[in-house]
PDB file of N, CA and C in Angstrom:
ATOM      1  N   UNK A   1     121.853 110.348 -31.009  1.00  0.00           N
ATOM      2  CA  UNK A   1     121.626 109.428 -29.914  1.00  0.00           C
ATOM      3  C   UNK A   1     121.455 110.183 -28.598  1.00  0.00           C
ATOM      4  N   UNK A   2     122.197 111.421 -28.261  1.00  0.00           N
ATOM      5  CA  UNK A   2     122.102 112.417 -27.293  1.00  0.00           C
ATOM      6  C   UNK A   2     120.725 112.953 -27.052  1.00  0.00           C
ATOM      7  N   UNK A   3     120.177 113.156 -28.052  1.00  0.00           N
ATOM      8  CA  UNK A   3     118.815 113.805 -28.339  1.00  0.00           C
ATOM      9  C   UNK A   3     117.760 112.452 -27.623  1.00  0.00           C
ATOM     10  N   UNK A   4     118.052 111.500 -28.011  1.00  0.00           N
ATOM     11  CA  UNK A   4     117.021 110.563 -27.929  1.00  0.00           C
ATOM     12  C   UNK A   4     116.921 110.554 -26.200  1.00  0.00           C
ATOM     13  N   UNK A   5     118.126 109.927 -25.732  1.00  0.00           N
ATOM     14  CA  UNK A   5     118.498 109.872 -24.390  1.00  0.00           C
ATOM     15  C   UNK A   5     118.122 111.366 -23.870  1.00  0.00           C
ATOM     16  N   UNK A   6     118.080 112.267 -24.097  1.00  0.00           N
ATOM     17  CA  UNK A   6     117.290 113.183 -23.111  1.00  0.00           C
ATOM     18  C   UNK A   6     115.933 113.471 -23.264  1.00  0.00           C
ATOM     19  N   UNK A   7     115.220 112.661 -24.636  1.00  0.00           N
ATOM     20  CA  UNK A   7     113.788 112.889 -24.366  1.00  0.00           C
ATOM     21  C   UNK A   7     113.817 111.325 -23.355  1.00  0.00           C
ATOM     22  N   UNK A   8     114.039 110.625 -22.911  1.00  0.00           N
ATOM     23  CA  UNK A   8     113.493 109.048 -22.391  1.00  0.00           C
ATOM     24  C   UNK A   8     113.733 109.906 -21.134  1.00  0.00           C
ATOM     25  N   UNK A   9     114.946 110.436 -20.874  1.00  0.00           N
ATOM     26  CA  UNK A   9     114.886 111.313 -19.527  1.00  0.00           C
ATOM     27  C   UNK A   9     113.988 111.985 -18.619  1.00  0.00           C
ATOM     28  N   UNK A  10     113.563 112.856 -19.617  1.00  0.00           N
ATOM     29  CA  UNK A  10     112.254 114.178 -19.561  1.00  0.00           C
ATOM     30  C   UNK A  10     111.551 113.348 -19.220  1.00  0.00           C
ATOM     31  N   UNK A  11     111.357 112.110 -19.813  1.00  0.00           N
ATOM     32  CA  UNK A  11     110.056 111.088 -19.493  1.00  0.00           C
ATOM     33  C   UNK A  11     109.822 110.489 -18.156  1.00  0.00           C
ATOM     34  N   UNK A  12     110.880 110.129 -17.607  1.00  0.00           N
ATOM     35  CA  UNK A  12     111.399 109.637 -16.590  1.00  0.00           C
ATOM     36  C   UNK A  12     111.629 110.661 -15.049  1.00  0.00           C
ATOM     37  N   UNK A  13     112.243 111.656 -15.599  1.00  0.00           N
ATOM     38  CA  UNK A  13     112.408 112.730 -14.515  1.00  0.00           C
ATOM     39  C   UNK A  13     111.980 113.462 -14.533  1.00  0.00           C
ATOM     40  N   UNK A  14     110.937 114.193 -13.443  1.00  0.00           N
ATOM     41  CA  UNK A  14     110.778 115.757 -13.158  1.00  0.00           C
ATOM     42  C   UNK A  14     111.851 116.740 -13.199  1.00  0.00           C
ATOM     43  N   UNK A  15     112.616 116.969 -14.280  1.00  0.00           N
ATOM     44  CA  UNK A  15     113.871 117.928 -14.016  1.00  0.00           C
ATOM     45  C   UNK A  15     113.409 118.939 -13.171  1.00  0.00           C
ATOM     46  N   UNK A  16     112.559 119.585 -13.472  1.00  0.00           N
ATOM     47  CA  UNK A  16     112.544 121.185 -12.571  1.00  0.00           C
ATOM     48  C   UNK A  16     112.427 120.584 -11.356  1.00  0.00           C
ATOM     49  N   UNK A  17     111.709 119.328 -10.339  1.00  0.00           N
ATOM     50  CA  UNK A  17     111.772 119.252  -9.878  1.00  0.00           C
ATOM     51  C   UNK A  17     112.991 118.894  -8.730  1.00  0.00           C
ATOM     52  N   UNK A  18     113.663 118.529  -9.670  1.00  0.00           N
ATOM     53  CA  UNK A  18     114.500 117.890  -8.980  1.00  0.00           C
ATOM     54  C   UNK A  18     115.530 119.069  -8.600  1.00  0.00           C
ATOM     55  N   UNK A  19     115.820 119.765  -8.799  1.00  0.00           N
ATOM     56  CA  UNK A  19     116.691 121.452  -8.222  1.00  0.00           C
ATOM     57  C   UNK A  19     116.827 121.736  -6.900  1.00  0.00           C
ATOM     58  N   UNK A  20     115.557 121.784  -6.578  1.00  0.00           N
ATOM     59  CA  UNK A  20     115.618 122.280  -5.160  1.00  0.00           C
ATOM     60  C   UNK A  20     116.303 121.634  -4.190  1.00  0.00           C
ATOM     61  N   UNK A  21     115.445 119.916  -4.112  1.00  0.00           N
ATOM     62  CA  UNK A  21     116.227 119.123  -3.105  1.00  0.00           C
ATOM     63  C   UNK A  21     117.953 119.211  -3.625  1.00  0.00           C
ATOM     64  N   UNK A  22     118.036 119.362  -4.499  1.00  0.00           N
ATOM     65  CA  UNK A  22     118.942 119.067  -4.877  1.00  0.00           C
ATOM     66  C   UNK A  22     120.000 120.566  -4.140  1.00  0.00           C
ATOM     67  N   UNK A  23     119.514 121.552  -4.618  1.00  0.00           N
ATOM     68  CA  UNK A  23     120.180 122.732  -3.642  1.00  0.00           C
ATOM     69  C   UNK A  23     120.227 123.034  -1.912  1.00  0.00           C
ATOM     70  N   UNK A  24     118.945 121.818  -1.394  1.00  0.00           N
ATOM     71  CA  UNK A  24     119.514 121.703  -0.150  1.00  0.00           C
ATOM     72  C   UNK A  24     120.446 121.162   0.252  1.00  0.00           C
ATOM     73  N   UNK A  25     120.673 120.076  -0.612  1.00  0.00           N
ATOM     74  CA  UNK A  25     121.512 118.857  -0.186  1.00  0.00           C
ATOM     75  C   UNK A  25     123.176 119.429   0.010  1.00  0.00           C
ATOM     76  N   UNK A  26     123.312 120.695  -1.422  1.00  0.00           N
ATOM     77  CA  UNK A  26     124.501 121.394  -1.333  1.00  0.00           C
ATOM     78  C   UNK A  26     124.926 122.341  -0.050  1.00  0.00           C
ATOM     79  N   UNK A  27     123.646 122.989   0.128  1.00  0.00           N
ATOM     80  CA  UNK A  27     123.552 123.974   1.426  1.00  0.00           C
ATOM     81  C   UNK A  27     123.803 123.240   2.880  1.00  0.00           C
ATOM     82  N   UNK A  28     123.124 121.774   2.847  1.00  0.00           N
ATOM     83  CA  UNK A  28     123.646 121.207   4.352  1.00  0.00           C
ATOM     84  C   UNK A  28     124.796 120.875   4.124  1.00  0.00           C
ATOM     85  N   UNK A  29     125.228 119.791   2.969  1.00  0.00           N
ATOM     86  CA  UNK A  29     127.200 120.080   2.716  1.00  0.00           C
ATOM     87  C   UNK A  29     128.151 120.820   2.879  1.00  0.00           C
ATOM     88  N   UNK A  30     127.353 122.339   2.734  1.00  0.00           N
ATOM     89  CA  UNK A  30     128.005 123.599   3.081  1.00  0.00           C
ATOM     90  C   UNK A  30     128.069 123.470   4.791  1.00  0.00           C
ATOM     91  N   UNK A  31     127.282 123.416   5.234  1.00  0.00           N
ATOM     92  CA  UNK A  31     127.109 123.300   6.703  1.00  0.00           C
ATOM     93  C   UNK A  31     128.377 122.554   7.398  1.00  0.00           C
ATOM     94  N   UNK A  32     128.345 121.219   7.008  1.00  0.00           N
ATOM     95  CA  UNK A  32     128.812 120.307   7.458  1.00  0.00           C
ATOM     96  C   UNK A  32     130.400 120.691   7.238  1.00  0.00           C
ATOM     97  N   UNK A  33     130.318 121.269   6.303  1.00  0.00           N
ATOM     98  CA  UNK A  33     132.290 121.667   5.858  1.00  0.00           C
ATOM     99  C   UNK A  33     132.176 122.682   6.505  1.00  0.00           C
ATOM    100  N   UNK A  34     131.622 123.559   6.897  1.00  0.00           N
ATOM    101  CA  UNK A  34     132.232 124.982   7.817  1.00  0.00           C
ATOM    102  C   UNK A  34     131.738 124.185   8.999  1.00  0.00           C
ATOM    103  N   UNK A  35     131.454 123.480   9.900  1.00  0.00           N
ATOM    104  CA  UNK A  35     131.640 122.760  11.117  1.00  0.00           C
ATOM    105  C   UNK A  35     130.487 123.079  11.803  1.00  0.00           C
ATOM    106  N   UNK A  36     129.520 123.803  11.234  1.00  0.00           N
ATOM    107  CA  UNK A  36     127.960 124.379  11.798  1.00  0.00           C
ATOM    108  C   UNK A  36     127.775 122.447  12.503  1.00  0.00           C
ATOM    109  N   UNK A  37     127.629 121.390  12.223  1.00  0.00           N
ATOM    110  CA  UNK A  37     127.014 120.507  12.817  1.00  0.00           C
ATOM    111  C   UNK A  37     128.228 119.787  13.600  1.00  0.00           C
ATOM    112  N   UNK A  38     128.950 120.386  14.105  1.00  0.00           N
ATOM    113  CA  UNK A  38     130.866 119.660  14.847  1.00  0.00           C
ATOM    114  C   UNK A  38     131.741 119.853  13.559  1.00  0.00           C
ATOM    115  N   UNK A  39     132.620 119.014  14.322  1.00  0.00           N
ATOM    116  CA  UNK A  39     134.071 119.195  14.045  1.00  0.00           C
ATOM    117  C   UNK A  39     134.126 118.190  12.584  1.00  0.00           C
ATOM    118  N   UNK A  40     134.918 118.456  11.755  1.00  0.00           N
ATOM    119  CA  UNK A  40     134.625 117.422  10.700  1.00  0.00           C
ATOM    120  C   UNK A  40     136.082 117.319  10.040  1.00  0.00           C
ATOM    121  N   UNK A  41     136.744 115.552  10.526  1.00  0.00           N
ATOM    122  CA  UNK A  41     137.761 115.726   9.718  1.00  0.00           C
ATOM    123  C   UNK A  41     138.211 115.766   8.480  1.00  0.00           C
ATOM    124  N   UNK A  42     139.459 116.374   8.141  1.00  0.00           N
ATOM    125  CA  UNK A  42     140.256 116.737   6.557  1.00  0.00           C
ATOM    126  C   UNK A  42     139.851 115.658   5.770  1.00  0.00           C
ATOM    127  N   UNK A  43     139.988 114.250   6.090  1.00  0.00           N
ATOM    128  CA  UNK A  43     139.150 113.456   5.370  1.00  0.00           C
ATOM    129  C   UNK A  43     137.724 113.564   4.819  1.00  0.00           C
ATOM    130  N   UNK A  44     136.804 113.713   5.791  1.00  0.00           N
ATOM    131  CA  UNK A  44     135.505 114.369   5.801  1.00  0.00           C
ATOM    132  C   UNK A  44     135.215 115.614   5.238  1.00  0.00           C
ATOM    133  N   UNK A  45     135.813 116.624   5.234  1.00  0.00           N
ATOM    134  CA  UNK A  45     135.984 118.273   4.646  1.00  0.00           C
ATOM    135  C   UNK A  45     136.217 117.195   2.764  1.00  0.00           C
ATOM    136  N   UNK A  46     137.209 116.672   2.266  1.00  0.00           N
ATOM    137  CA  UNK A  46     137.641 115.809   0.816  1.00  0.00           C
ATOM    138  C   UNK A  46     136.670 115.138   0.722  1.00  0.00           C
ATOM    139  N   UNK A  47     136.039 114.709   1.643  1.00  0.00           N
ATOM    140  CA  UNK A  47     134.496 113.941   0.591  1.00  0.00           C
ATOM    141  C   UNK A  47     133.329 114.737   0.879  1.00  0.00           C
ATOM    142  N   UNK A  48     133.363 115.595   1.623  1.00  0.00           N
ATOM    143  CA  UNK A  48     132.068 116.387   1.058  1.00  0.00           C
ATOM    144  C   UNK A  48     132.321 117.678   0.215  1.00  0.00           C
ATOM    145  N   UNK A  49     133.269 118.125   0.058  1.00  0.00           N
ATOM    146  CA  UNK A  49     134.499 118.826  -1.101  1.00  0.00           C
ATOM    147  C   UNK A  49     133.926 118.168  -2.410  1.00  0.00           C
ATOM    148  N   UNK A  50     134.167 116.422  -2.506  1.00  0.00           N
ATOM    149  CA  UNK A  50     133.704 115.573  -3.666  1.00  0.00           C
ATOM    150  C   UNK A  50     132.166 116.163  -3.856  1.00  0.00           C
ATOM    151  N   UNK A  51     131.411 116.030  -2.825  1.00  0.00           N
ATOM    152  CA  UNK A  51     129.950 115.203  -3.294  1.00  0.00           C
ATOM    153  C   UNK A  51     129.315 116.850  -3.577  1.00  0.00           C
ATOM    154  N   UNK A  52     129.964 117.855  -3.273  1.00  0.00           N
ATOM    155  CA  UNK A  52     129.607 118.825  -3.630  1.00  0.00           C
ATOM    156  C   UNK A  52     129.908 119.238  -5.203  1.00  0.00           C
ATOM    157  N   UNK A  53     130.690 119.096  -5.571  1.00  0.00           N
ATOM    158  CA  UNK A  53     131.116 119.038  -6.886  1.00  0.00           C
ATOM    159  C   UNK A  53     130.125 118.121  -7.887  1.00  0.00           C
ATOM    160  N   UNK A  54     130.448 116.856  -7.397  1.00  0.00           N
ATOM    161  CA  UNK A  54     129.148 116.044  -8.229  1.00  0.00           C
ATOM    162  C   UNK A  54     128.274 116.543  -7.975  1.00  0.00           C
ATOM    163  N   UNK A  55     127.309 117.376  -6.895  1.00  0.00           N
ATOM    164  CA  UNK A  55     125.664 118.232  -7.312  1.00  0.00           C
ATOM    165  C   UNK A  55     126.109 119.288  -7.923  1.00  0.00           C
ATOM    166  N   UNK A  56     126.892 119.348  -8.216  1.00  0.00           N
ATOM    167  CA  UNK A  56     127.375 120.866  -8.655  1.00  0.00           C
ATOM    168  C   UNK A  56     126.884 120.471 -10.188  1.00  0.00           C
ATOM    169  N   UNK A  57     127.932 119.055 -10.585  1.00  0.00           N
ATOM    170  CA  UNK A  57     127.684 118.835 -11.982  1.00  0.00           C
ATOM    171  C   UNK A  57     126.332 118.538 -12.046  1.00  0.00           C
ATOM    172  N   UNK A  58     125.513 117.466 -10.984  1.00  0.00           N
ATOM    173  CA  UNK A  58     124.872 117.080 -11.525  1.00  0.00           C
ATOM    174  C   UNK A  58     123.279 118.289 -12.337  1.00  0.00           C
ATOM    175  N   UNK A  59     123.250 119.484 -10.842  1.00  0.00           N
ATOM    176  CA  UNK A  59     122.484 120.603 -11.135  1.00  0.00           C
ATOM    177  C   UNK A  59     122.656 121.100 -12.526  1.00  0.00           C
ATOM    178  N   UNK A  60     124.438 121.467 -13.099  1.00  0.00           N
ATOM    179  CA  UNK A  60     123.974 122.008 -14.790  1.00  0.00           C
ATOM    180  C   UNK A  60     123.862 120.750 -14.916  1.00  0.00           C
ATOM    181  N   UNK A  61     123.661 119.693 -15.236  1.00  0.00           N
ATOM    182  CA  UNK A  61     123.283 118.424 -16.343  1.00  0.00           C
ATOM    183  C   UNK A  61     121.923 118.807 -16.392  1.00  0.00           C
ATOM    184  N   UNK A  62     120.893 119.089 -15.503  1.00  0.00           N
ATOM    185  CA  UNK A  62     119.450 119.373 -15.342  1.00  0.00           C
ATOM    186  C   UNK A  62     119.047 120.509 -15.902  1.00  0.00           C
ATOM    187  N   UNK A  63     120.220 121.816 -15.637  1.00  0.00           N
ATOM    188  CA  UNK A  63     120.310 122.674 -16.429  1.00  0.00           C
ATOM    189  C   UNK A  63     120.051 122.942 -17.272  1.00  0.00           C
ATOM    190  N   UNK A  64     121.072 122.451 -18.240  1.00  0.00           N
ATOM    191  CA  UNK A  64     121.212 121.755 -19.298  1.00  0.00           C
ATOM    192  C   UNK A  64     119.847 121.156 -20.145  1.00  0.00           C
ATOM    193  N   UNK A  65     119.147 120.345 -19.777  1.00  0.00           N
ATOM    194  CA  UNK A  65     118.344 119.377 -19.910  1.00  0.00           C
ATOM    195  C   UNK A  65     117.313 120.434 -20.474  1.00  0.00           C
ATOM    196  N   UNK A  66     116.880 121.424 -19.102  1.00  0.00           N
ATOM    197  CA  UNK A  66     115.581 122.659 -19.115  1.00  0.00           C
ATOM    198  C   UNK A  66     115.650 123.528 -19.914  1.00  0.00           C
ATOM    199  N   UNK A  67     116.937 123.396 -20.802  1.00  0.00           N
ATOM    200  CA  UNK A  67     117.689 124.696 -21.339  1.00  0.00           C
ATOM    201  C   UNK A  67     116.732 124.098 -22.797  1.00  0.00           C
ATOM    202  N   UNK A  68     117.716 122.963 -23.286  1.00  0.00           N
ATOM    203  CA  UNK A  68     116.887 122.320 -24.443  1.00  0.00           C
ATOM    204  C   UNK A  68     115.271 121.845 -24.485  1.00  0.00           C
ATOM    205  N   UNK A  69     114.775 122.284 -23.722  1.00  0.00           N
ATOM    206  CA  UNK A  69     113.198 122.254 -23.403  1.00  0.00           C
ATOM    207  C   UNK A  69     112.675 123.297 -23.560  1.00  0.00           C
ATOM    208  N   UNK A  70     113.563 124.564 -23.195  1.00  0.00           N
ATOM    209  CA  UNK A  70     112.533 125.846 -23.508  1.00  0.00           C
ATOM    210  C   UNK A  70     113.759 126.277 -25.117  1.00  0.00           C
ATOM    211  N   UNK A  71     114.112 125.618 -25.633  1.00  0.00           N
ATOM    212  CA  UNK A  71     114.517 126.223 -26.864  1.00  0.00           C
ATOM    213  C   UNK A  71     113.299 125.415 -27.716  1.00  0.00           C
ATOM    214  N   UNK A  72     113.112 124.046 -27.057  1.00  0.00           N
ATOM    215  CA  UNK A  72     112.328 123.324 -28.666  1.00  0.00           C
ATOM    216  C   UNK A  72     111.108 123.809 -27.877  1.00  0.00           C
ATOM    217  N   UNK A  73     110.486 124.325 -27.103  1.00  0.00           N
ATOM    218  CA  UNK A  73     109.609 124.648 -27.137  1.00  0.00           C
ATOM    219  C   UNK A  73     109.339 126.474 -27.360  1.00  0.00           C
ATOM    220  N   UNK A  74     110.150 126.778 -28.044  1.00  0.00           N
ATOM    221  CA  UNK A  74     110.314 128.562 -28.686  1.00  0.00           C
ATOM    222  C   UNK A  74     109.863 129.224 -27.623  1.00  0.00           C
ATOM    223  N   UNK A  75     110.791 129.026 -25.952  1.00  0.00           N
ATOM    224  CA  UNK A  75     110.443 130.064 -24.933  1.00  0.00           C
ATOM    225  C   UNK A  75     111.963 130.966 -24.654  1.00  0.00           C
ATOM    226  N   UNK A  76     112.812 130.186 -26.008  1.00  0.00           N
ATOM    227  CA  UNK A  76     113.878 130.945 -26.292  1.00  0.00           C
ATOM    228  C   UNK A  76     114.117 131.260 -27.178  1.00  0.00           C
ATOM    229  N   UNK A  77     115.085 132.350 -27.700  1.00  0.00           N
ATOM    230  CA  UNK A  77     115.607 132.035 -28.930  1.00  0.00           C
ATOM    231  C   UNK A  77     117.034 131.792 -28.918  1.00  0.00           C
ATOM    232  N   UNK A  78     117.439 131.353 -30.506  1.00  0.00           N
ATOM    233  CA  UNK A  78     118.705 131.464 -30.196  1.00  0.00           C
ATOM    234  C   UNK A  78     119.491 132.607 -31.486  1.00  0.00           C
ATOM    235  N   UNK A  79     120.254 132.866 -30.846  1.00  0.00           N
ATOM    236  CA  UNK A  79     120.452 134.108 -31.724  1.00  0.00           C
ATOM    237  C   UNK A  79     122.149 133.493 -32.497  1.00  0.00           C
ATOM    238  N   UNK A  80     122.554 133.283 -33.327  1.00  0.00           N
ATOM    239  CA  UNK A  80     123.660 133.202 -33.964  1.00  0.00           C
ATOM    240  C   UNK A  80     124.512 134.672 -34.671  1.00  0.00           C
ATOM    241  N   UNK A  81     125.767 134.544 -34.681  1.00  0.00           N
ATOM    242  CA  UNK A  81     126.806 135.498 -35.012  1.00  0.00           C
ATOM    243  C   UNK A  81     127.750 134.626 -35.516  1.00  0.00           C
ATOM    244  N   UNK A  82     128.638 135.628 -36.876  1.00  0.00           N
ATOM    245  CA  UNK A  82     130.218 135.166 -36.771  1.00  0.00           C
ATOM    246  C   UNK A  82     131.127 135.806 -35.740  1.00  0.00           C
ATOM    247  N   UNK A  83     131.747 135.333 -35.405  1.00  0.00           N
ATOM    248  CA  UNK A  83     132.547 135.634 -34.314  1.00  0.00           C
ATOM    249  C   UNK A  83     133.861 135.166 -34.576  1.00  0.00           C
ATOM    250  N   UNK A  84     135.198 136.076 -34.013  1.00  0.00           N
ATOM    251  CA  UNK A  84     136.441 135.890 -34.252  1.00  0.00           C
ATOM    252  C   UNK A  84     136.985 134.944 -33.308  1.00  0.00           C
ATOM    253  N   UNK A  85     137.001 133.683 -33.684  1.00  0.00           N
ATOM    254  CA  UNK A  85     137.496 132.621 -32.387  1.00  0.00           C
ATOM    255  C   UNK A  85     138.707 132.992 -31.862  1.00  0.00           C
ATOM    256  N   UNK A  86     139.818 133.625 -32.936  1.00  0.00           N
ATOM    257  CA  UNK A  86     141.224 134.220 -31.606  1.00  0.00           C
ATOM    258  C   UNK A  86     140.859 135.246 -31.072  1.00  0.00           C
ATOM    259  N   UNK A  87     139.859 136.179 -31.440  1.00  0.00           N
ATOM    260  CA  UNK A  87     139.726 137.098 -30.659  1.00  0.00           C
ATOM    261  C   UNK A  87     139.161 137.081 -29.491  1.00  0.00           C
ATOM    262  N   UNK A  88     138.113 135.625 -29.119  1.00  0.00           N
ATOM    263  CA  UNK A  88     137.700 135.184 -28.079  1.00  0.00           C
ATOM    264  C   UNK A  88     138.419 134.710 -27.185  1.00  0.00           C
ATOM    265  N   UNK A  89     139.318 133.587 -27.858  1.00  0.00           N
ATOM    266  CA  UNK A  89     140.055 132.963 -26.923  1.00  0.00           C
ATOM    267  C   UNK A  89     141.099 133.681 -26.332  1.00  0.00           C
ATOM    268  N   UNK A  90     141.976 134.602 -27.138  1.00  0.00           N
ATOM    269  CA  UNK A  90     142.746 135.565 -26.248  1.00  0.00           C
ATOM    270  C   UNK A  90     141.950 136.547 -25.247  1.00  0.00           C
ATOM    271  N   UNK A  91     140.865 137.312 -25.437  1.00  0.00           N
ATOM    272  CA  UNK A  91     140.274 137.734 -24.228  1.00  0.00           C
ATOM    273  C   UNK A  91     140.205 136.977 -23.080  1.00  0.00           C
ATOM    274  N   UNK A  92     139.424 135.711 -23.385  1.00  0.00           N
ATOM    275  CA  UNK A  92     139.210 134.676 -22.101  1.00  0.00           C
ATOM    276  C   UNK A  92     140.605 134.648 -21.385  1.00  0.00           C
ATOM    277  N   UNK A  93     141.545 134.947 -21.991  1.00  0.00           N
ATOM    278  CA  UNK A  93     142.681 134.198 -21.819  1.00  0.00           C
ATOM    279  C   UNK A  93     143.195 134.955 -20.787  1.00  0.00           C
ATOM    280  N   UNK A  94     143.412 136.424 -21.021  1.00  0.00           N
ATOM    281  CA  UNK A  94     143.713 137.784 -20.389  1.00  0.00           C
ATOM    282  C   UNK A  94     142.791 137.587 -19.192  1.00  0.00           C
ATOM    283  N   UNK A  95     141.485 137.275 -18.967  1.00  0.00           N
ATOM    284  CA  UNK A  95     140.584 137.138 -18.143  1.00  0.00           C
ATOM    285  C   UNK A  95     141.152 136.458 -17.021  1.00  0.00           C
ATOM    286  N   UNK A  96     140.979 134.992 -17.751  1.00  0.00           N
ATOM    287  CA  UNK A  96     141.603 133.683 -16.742  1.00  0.00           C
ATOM    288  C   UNK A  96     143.269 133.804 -15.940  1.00  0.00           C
ATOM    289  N   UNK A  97     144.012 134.784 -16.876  1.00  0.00           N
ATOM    290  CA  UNK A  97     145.399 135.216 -16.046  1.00  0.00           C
ATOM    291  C   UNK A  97     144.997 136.202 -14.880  1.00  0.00           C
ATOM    292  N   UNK A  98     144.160 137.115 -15.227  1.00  0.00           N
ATOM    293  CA  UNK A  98     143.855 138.249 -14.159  1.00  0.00           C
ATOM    294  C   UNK A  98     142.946 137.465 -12.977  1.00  0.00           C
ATOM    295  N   UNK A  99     141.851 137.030 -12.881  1.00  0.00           N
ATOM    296  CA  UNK A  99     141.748 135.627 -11.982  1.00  0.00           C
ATOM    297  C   UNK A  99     142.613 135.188 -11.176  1.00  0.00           C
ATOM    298  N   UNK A 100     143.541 134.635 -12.219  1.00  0.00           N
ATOM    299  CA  UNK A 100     144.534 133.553 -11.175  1.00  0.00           C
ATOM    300  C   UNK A 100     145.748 134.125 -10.105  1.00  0.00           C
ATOM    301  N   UNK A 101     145.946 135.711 -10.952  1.00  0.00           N
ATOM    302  CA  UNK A 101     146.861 136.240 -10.010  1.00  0.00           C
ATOM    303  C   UNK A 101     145.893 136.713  -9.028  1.00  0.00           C
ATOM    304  N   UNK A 102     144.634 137.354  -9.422  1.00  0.00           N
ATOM    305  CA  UNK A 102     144.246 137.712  -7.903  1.00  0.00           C
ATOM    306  C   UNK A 102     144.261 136.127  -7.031  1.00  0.00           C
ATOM    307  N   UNK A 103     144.058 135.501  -7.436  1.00  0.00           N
ATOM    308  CA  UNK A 103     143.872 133.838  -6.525  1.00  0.00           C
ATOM    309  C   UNK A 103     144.876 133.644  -5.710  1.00  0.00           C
ATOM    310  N   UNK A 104     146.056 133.653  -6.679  1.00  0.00           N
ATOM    311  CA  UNK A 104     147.366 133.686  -5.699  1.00  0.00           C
ATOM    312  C   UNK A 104     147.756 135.086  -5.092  1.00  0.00           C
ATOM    313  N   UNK A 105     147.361 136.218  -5.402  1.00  0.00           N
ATOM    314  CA  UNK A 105     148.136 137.167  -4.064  1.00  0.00           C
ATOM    315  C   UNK A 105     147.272 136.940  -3.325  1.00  0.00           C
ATOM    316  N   UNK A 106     145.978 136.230  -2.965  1.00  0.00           N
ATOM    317  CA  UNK A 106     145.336 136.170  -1.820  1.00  0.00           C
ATOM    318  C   UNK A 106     145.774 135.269  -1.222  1.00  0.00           C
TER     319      UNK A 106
END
């Protein structure tokens, strides 16, 4: 059903197009939270905090979208492996701790 719903999509939307505006919209948000256009209150800083996040998601959803477009159209490949899932997840894991302490001594 996933499959179906993103070809009616493709049909419907210019994905590639839609990126760019879409990366301005983040860049003047950026603006507006570092105070380039005035002063902007803590309230104001939490909803454009929000609406940045939602283009955030919404950009990979489009991502996403272009990704499965150049696979069914073989401008990718995909390459498969077995792979040791604890051996992944404990790396990530070691990763995501070393991260977080630098996060907090800063």
């Amino acid at each position: 059903m996933r499959l179906i719903s993103i070809h009616w999509l493709r049909n419907i939307f210019p994905f590639n197009d839609l990126r760019s505006p879409l990366m301005n919209l983040i860049g003047t948000l950026t603006l507006f939270e570092e105070g380039t256009y005035g002063d902007v209150t803590v309230g104001g800083k939490t909803r454009l905090t929000a609406a940045q996040k939602n283009l955030d998601r919404l950009i990979e959803m489009i991502n996403q979208v272009l990704l499965v477009e150049k696979l069914e159209a073989g401008m990718l490949a995909l390459n498969t492996q077995n792979s040791n899932l604890t051996e992944i997840i404990a790396e990530e894991s070691i990763r995501c701790r070393r991260l977080l302490s630098i996060r907090i001594s800063n």
